[in-house]
C-alpha atoms as a PDB file:
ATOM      1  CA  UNK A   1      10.921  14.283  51.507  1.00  0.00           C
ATOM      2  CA  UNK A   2      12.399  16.794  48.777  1.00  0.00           C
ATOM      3  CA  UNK A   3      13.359  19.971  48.942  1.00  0.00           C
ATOM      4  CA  UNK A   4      12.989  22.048  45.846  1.00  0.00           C
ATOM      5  CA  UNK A   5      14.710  25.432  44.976  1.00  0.00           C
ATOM      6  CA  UNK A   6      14.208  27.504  41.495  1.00  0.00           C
ATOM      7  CA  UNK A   7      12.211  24.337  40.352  1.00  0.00           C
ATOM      8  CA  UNK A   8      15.004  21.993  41.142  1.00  0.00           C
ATOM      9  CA  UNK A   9      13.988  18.642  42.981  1.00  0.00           C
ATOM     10  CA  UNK A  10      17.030  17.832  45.305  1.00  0.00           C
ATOM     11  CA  UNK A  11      15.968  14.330  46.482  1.00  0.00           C
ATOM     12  CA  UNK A  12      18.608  14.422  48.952  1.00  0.00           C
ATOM     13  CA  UNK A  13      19.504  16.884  51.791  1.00  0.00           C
ATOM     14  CA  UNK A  14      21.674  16.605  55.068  1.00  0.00           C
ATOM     15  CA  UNK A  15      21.698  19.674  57.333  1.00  0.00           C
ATOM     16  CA  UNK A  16      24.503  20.158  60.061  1.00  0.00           C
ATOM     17  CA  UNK A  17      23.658  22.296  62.668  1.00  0.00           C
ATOM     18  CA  UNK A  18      27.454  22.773  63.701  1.00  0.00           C
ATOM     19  CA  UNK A  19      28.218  24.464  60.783  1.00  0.00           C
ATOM     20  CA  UNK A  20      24.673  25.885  59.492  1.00  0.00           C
ATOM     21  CA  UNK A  21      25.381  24.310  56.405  1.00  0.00           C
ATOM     22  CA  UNK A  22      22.315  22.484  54.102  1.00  0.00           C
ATOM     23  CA  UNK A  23      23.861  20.209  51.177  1.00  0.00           C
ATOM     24  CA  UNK A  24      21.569  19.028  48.871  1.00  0.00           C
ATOM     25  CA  UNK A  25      21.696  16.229  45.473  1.00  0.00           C
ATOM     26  CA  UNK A  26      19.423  15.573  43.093  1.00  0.00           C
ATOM     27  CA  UNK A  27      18.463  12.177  42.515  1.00  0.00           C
ATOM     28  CA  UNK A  28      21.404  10.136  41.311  1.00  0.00           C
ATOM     29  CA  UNK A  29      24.384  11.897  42.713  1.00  0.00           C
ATOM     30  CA  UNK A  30      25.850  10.909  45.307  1.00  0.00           C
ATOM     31  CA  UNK A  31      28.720  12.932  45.114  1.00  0.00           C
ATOM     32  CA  UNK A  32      31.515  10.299  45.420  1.00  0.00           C
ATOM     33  CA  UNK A  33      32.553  11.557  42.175  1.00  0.00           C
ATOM     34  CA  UNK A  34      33.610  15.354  41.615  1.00  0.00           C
ATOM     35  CA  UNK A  35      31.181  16.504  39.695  1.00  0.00           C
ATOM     36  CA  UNK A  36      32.346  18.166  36.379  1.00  0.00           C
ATOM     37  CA  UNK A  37      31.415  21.724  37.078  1.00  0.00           C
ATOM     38  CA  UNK A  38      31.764  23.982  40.052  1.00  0.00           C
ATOM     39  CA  UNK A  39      31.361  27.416  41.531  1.00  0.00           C
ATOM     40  CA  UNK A  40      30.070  29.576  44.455  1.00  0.00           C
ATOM     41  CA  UNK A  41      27.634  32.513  44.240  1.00  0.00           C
ATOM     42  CA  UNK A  42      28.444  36.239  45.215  1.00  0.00           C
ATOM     43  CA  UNK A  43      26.786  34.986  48.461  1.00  0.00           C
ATOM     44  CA  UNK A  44      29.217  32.000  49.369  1.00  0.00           C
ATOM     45  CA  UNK A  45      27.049  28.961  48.636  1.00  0.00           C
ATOM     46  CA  UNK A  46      27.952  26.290  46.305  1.00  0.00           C
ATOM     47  CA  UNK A  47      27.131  25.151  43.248  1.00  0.00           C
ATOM     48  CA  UNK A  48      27.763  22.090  40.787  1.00  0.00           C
ATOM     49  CA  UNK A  49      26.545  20.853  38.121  1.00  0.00           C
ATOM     50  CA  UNK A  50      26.457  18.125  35.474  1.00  0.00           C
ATOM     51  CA  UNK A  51      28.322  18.120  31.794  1.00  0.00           C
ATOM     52  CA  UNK A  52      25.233  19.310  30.736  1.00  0.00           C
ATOM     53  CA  UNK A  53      25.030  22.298  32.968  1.00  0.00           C
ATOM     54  CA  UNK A  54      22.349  21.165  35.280  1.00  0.00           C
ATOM     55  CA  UNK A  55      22.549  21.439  38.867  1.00  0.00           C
ATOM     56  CA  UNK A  56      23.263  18.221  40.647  1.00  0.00           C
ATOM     57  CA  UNK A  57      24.146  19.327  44.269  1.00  0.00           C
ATOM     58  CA  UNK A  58      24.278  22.932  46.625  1.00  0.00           C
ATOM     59  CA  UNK A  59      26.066  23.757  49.590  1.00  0.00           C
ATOM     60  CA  UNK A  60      24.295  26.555  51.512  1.00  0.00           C
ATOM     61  CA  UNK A  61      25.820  28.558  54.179  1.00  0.00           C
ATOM     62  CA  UNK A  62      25.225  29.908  57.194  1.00  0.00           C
ATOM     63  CA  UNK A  63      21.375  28.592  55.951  1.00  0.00           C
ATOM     64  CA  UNK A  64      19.922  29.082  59.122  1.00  0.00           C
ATOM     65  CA  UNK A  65      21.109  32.131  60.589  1.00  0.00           C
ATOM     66  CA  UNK A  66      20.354  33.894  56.939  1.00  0.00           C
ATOM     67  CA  UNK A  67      16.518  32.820  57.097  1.00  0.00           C
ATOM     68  CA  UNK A  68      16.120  33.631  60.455  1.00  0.00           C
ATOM     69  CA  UNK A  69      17.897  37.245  59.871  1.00  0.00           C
ATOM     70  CA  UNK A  70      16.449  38.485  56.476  1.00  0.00           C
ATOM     71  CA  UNK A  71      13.518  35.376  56.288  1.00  0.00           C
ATOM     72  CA  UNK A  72      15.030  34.753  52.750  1.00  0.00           C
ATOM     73  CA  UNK A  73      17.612  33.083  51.368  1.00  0.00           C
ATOM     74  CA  UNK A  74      19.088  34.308  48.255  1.00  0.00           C
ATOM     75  CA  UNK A  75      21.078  33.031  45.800  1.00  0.00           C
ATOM     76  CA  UNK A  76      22.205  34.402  42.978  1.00  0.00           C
ATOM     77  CA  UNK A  77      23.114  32.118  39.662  1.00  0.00           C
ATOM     78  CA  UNK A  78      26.006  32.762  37.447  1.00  0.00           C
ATOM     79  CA  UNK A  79      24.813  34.513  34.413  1.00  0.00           C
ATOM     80  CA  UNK A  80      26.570  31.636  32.198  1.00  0.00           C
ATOM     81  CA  UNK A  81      29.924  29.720  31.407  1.00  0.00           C
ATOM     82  CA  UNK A  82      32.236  29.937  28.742  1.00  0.00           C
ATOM     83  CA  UNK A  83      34.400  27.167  27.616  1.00  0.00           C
ATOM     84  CA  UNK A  84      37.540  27.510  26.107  1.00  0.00           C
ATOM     85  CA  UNK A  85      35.956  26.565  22.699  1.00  0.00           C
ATOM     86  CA  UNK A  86      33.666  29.755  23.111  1.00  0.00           C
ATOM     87  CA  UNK A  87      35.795  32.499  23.704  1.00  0.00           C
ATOM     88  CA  UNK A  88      35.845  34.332  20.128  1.00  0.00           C
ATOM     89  CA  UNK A  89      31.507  33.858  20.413  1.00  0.00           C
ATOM     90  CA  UNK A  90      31.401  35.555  23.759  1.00  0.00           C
ATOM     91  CA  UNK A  91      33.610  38.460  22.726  1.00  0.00           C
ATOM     92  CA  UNK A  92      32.205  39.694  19.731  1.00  0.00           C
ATOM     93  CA  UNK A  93      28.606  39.373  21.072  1.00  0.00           C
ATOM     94  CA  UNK A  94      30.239  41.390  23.911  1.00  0.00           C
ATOM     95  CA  UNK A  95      31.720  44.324  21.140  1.00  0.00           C
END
């Protein structure tokens, strides 16, 4: 069974109910390998993704508890990235 979140199939979940935590992988990774990109949300879950900016695994936190208290989970993606080859790009588009 998948689970699928903002149209992401993650073909791979583990939940542990010590920590309320739910990781989840697409198909492929197994995460033995850091993946190339990182981050966590305002709300404290984690993200990573591919070198072509696709998600390839989440951490979610306190998963259960969050459901059960607002019957939602929300998470909230970065707006974008910028690479140190972008920077001039980003700041005039920003002036």
């Amino acid at each position: 069974m998948s689970v699928t979140v903002a149209d992401i199939e993650f073909a791979q979940h583990h939940y542990d109910d010590r920590g309320d935590v739910l990781y989840l992988s697409v198909d492929g990774y197994d995460g033995h390998a850091p993946s190339p990109h990182a981050d966590a949300t305002p709300e404290g879950h984690g993200i990573e993704w591919d070198d072509k900016w696709r998600v390839i695994a989440m951490t979610l936190v306190n998963f259960k508890w969050l459901i059960e208290r607002d019957g939602e989970l929300r998470i909230t993606w970065p707006d974008g990235h910028v690479t140190r080859d972008e920077p001039f790009r980003v700041l005039a588009a920003a002036a």
